[in-house]
C-alpha atoms as a PDB file:
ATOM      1  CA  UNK A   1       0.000   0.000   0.000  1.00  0.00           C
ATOM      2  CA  UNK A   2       1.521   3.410  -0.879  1.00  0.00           C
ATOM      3  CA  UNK A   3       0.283   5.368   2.303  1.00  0.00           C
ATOM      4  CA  UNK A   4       1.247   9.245   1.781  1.00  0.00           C
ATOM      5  CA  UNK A   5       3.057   9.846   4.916  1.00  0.00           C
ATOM      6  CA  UNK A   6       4.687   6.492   5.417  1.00  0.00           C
ATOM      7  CA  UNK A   7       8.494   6.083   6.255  1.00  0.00           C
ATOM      8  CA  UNK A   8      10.820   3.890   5.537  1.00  0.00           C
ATOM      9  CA  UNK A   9      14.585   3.050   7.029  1.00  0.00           C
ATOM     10  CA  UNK A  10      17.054   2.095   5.072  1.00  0.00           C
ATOM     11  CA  UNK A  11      20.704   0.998   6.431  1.00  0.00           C
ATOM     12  CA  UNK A  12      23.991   1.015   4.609  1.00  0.00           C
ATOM     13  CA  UNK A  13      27.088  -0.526   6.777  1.00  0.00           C
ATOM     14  CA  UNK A  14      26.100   1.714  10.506  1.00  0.00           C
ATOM     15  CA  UNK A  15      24.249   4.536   8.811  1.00  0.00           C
ATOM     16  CA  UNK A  16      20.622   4.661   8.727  1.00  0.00           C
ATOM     17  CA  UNK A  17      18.035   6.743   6.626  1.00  0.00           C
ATOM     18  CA  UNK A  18      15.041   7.832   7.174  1.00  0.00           C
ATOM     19  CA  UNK A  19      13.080   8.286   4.025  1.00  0.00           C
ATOM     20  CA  UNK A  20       9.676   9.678   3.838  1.00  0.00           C
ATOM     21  CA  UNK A  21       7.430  11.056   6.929  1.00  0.00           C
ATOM     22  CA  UNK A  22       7.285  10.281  10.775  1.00  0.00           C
ATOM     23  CA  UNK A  23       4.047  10.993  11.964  1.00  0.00           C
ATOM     24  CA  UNK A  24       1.759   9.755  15.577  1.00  0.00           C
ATOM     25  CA  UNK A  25       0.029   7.042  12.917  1.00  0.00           C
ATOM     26  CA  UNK A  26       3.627   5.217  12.013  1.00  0.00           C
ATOM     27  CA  UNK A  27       5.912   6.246  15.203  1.00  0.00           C
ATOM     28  CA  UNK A  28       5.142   2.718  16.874  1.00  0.00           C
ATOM     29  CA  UNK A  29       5.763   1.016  13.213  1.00  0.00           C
ATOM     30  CA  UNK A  30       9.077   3.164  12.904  1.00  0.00           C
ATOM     31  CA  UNK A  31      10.492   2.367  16.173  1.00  0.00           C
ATOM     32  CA  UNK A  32       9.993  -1.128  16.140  1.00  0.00           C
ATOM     33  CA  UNK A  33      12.038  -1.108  12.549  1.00  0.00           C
ATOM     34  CA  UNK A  34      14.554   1.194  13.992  1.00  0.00           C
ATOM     35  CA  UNK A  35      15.470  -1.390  16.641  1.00  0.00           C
ATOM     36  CA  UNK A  36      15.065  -4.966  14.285  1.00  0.00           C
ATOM     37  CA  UNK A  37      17.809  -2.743  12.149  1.00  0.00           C
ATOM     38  CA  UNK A  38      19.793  -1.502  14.169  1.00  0.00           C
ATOM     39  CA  UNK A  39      19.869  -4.598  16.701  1.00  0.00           C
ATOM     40  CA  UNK A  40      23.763  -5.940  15.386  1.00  0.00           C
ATOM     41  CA  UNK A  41      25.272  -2.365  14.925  1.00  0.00           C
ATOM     42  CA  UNK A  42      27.421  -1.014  18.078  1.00  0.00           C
ATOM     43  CA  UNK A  43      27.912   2.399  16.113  1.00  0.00           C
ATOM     44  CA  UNK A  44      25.181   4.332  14.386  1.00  0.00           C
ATOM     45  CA  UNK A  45      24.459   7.105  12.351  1.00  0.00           C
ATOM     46  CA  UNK A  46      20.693   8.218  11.697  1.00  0.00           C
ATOM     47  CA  UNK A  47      20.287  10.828   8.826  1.00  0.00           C
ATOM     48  CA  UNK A  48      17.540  12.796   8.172  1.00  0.00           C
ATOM     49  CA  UNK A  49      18.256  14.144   4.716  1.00  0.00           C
ATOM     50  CA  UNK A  50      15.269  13.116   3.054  1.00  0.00           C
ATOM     51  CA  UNK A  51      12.742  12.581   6.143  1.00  0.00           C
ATOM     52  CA  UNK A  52       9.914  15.035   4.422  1.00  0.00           C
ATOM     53  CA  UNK A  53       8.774  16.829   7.709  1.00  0.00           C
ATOM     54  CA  UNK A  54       9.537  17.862  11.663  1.00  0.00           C
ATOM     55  CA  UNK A  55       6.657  17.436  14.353  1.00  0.00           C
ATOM     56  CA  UNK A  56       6.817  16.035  17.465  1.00  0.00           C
ATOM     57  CA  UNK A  57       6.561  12.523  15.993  1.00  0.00           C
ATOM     58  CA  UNK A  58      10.184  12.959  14.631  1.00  0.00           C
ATOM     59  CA  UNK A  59      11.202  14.456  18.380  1.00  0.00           C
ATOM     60  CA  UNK A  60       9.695  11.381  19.981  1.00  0.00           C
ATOM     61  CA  UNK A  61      11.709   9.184  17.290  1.00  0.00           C
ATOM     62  CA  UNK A  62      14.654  11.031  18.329  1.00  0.00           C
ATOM     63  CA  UNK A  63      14.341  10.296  22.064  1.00  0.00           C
ATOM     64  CA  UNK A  64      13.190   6.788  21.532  1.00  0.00           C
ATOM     65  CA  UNK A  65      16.410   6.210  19.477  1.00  0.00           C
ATOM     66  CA  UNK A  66      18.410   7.979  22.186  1.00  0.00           C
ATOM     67  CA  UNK A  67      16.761   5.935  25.239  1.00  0.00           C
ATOM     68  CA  UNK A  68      17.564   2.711  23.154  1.00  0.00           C
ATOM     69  CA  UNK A  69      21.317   3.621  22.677  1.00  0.00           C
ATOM     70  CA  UNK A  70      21.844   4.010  26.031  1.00  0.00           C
ATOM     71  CA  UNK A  71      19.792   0.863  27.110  1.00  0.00           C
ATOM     72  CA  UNK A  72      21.712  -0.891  24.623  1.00  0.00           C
ATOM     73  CA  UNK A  73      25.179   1.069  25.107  1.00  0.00           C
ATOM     74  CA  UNK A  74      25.496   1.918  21.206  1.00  0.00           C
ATOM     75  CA  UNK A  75      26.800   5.271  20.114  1.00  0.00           C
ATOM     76  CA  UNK A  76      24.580   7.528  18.489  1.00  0.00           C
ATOM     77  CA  UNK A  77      25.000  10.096  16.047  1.00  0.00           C
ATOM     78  CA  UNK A  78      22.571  12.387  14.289  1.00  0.00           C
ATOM     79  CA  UNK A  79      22.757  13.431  10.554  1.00  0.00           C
ATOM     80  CA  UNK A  80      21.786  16.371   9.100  1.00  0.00           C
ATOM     81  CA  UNK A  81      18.416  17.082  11.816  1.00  0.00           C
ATOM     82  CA  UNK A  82      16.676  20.257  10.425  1.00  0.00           C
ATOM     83  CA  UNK A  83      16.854  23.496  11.907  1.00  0.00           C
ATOM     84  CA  UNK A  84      13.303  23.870  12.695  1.00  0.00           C
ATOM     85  CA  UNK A  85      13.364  20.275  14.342  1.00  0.00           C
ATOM     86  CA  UNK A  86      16.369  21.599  16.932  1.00  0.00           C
ATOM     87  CA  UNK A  87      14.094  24.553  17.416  1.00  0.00           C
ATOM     88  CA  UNK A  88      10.885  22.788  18.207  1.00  0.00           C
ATOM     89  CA  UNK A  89      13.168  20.849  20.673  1.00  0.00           C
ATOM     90  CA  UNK A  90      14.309  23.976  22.259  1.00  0.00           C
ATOM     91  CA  UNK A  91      10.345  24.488  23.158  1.00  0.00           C
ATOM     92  CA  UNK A  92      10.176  20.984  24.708  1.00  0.00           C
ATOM     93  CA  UNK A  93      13.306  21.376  26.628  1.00  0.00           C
ATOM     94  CA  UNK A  94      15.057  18.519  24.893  1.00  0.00           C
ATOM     95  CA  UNK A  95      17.739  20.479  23.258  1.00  0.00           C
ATOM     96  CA  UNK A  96      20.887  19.785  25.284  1.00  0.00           C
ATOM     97  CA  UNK A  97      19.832  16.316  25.217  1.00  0.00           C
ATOM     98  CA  UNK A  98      20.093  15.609  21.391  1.00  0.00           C
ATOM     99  CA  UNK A  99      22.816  17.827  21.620  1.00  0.00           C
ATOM    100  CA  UNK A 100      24.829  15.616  24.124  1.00  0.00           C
ATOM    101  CA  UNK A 101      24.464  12.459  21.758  1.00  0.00           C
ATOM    102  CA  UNK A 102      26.056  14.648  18.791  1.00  0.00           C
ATOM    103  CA  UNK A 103      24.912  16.331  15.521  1.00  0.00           C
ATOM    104  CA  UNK A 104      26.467  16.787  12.176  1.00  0.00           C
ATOM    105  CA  UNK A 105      25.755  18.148   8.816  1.00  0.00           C
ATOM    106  CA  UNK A 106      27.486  16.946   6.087  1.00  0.00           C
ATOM    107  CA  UNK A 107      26.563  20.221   3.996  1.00  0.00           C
ATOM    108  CA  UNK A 108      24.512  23.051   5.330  1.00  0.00           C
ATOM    109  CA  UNK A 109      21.019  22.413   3.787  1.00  0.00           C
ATOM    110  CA  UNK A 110      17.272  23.229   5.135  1.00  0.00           C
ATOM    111  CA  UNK A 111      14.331  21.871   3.411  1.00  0.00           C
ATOM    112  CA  UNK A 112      11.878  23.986   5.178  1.00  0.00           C
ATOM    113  CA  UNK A 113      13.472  27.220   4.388  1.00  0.00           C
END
């Protein structure tokens, strides 16, 4: 089924991508793929290049993801989160703790701008 605001993650040696949307409907659905995929890697990168939106869906992703690393001691890294998406977690006072995992762009880019 194509469903409009579906997501999809796709891994490549200890990066994973998240392609598409993260919304309330598919967070459960999204999680439970992020762990089956990520269950053998000790590293991991997630990118967010070509997710297609920021809500609090993606935020809850993004602490979900953090809360397994550290119950699983991997190390975490985030790719390329959008501006707005750091800003909305500024408003839920979760900033310093994406921060503390670490953050990278590979090239300065903002889809929502």
């Amino acid at each position: 089924s194509s469903d409009v605001c579906s997501s999809d993650l796709i891994i490549e040696k200890n990066k994973l991508s998240i392609e598409g949307y993260i919304t309330l409907d598919n967070i459960v659905k999204t999680l439970d793929l992020f762990e089956e995929k990520i269950k053998k890697i000790e590293s991991i990168e997630i990118d967010f290049k070509n997710l297609h939106n920021s809500n609090s869906a993606v935020l809850i992703f993004i602490i979900n993801c953090i809360r397994y690393s550290i119950e699983k001691n991997k190390e975490l890294l985030f790719i390329n989160i959008p501006e707005v998406l750091l800003d909305l977690s500024k408003v839920y006072n979760l900033y310093d703790i994406i921060m503390k995992r670490g953050i990278k762009n590979e090239r300065s880019f903002n889809k929502w701008n």
